[in-house]
N, C-alpha and C. Protein backbone atom coordinates (compact mmCIF):
# COMPACT_ATOMS: atom_id res chain seq x y z
N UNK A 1 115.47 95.97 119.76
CA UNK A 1 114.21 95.67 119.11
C UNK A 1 113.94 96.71 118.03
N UNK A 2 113.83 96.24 116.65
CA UNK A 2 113.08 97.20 115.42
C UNK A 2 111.43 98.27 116.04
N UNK A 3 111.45 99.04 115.37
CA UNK A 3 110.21 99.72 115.78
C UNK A 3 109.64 99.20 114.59
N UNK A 4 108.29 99.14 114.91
CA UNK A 4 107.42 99.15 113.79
C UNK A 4 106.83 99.75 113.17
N UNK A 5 106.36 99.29 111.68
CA UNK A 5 105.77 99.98 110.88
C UNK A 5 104.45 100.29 111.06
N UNK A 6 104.41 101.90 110.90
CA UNK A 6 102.69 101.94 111.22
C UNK A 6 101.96 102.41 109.97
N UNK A 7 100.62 101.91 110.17
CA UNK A 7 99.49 101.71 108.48
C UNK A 7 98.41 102.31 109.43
N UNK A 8 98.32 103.45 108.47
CA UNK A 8 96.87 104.14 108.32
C UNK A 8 95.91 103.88 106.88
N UNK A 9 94.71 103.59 107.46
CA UNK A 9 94.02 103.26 106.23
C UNK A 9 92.60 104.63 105.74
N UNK A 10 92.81 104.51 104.55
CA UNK A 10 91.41 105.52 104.28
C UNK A 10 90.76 105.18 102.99
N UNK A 11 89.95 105.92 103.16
CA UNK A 11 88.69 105.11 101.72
C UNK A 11 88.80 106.78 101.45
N UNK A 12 89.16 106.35 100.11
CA UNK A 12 89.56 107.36 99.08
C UNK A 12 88.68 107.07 97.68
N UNK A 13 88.06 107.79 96.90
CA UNK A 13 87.11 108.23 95.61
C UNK A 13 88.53 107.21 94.73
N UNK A 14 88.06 106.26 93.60
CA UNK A 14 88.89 105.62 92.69
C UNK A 14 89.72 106.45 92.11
N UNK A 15 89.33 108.00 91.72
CA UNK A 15 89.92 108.90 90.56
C UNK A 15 90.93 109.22 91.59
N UNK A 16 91.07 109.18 92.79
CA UNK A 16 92.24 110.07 93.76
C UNK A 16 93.19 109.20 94.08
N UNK A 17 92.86 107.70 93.78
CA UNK A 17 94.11 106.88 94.19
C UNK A 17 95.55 107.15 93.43
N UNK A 18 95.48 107.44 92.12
CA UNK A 18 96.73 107.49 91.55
C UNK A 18 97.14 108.91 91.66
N UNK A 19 96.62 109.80 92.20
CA UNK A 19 97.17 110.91 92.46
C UNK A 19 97.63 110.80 93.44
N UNK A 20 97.44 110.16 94.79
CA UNK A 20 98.00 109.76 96.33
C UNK A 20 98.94 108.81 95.66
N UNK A 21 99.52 107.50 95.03
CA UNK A 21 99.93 107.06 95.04
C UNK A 21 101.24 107.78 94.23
N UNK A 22 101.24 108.67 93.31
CA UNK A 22 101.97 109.36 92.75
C UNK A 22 102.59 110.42 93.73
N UNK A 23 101.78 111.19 94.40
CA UNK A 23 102.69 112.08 95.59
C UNK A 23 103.18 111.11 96.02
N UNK A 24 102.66 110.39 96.81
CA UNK A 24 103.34 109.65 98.30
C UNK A 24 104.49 109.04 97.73
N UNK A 25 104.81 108.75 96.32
CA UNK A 25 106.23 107.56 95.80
C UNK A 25 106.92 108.96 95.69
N UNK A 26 106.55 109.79 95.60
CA UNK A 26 107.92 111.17 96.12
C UNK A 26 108.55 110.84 96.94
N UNK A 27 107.71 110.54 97.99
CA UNK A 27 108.58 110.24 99.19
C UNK A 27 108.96 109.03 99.84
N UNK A 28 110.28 108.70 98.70
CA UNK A 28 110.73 106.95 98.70
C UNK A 28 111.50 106.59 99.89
N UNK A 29 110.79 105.81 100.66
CA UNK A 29 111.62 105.66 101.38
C UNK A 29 110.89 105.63 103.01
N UNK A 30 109.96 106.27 103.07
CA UNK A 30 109.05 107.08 103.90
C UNK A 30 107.81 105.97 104.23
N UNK A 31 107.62 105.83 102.96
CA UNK A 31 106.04 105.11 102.93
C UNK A 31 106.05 104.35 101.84
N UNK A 32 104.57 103.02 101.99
CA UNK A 32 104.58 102.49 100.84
C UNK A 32 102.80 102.20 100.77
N UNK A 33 102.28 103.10 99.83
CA UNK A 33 101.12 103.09 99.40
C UNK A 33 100.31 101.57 98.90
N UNK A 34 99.51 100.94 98.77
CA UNK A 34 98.52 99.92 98.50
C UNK A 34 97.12 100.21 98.65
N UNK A 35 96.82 99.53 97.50
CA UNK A 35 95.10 98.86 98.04
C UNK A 35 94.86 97.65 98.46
N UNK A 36 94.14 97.89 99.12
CA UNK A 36 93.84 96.55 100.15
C UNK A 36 91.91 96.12 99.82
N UNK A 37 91.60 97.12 99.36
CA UNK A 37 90.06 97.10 99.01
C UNK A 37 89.62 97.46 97.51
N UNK A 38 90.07 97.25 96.51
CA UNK A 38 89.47 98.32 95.21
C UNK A 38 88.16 97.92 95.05
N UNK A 39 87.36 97.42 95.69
CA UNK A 39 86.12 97.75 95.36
C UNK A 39 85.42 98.67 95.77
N UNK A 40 85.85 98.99 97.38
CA UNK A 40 85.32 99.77 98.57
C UNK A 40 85.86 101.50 98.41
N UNK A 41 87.45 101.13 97.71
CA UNK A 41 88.39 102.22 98.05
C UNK A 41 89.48 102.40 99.25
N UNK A 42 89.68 101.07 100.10
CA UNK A 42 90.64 101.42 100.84
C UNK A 42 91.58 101.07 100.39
N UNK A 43 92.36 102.36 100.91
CA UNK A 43 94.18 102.20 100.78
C UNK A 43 94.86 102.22 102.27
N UNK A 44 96.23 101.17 102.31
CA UNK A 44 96.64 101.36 103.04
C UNK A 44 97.92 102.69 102.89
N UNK A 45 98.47 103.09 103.96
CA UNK A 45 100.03 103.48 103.34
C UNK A 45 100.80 102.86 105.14
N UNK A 46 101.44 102.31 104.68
CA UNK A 46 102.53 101.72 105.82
C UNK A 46 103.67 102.39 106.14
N UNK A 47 103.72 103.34 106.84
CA UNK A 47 104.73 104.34 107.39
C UNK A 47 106.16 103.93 107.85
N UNK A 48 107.21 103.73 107.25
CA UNK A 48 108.33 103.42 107.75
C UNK A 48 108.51 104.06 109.19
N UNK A 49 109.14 103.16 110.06
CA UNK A 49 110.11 103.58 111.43
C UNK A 49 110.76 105.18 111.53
N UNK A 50 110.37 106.12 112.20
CA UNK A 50 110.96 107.04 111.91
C UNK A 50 110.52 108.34 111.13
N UNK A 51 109.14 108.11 110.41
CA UNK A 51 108.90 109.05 109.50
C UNK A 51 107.53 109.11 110.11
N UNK A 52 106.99 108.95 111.15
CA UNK A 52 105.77 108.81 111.45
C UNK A 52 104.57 110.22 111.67
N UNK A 53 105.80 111.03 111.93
CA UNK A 53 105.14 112.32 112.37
C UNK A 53 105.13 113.29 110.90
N UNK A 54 106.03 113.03 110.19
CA UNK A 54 106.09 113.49 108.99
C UNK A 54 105.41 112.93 107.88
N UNK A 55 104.85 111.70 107.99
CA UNK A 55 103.94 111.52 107.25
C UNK A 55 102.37 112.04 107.38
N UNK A 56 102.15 111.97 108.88
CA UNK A 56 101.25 112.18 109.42
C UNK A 56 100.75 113.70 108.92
N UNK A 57 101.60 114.91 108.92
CA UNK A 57 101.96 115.86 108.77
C UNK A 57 101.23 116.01 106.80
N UNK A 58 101.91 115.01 106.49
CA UNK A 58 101.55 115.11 104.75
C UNK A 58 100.41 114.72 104.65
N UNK A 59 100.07 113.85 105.02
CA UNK A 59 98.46 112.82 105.34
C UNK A 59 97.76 114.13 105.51
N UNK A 60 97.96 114.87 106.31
CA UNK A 60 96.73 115.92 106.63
C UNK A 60 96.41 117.01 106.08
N UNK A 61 98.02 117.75 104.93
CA UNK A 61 97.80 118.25 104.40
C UNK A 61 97.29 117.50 102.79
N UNK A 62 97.36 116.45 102.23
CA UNK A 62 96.40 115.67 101.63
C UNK A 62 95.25 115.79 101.85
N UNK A 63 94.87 115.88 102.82
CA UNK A 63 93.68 115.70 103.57
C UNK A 63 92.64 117.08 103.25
N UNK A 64 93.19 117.98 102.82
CA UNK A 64 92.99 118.84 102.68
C UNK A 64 92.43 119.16 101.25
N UNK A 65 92.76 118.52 100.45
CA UNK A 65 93.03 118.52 98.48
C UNK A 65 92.04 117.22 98.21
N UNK A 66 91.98 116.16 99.11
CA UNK A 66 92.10 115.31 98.90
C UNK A 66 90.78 114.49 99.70
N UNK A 67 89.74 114.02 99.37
CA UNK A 67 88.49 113.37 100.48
C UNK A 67 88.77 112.05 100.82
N UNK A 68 89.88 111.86 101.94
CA UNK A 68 90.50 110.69 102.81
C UNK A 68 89.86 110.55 104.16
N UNK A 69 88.57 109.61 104.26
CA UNK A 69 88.05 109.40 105.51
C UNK A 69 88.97 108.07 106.00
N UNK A 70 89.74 108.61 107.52
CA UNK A 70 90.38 107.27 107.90
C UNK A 70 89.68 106.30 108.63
N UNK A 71 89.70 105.31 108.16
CA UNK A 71 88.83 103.82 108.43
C UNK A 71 89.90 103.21 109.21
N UNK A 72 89.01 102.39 109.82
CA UNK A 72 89.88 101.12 110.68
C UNK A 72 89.62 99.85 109.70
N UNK A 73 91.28 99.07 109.78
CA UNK A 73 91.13 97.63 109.23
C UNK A 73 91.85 97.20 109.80
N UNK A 74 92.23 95.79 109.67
CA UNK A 74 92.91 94.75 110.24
C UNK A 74 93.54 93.87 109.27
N UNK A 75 95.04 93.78 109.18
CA UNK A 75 95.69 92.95 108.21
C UNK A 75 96.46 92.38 108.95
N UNK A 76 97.67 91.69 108.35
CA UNK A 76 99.00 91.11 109.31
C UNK A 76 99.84 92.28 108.34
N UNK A 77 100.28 93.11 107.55
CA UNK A 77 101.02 93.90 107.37
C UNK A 77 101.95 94.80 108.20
N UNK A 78 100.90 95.36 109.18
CA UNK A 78 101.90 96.04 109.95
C UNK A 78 101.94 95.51 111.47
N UNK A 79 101.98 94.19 111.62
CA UNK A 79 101.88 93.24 112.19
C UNK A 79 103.37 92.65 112.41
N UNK A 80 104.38 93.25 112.16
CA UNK A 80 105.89 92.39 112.00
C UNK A 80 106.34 92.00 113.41
């Protein structure tokens, strides 16, 4: 059985999305950044199999630079 992909979501300020979306495509392969809300500000990022703790890890130091309150949503994305 595949493991699945896990999506954390956060409502992020409009001016900070392309700066998250620009780090996080550093790390190709890892994750894949979206908005799922641009009116509200949520973004998803969908954590590849395997990188979960290491993203988590970046997420928080983001978190830090960066005003990412994590929200709950519901999609079929990380739903596979």
């Amino acid at each position: 059985m595949h493991e699945a992909m896990v999506c954390r979501y956060f409502k992020v300020a409009h001016r900070d999305m392309v700066f998250l979306k620009f780090i996080l495509e550093a790390y190709e392969g890892m994750n894949v950044m979206s908005t799922v809300d641009n009116k509200v500000g949520i973004i998803r990022i969908a954590i590849m199999p395997g990188f979960v703790d290491d993203m988590d890890g970046l997420l928080a130091e983001l978190g830090k630079q960066v005003n990412m309150e994590s929200v709950e949503w519901h999609d079929d994305i990380c739903s596979f």
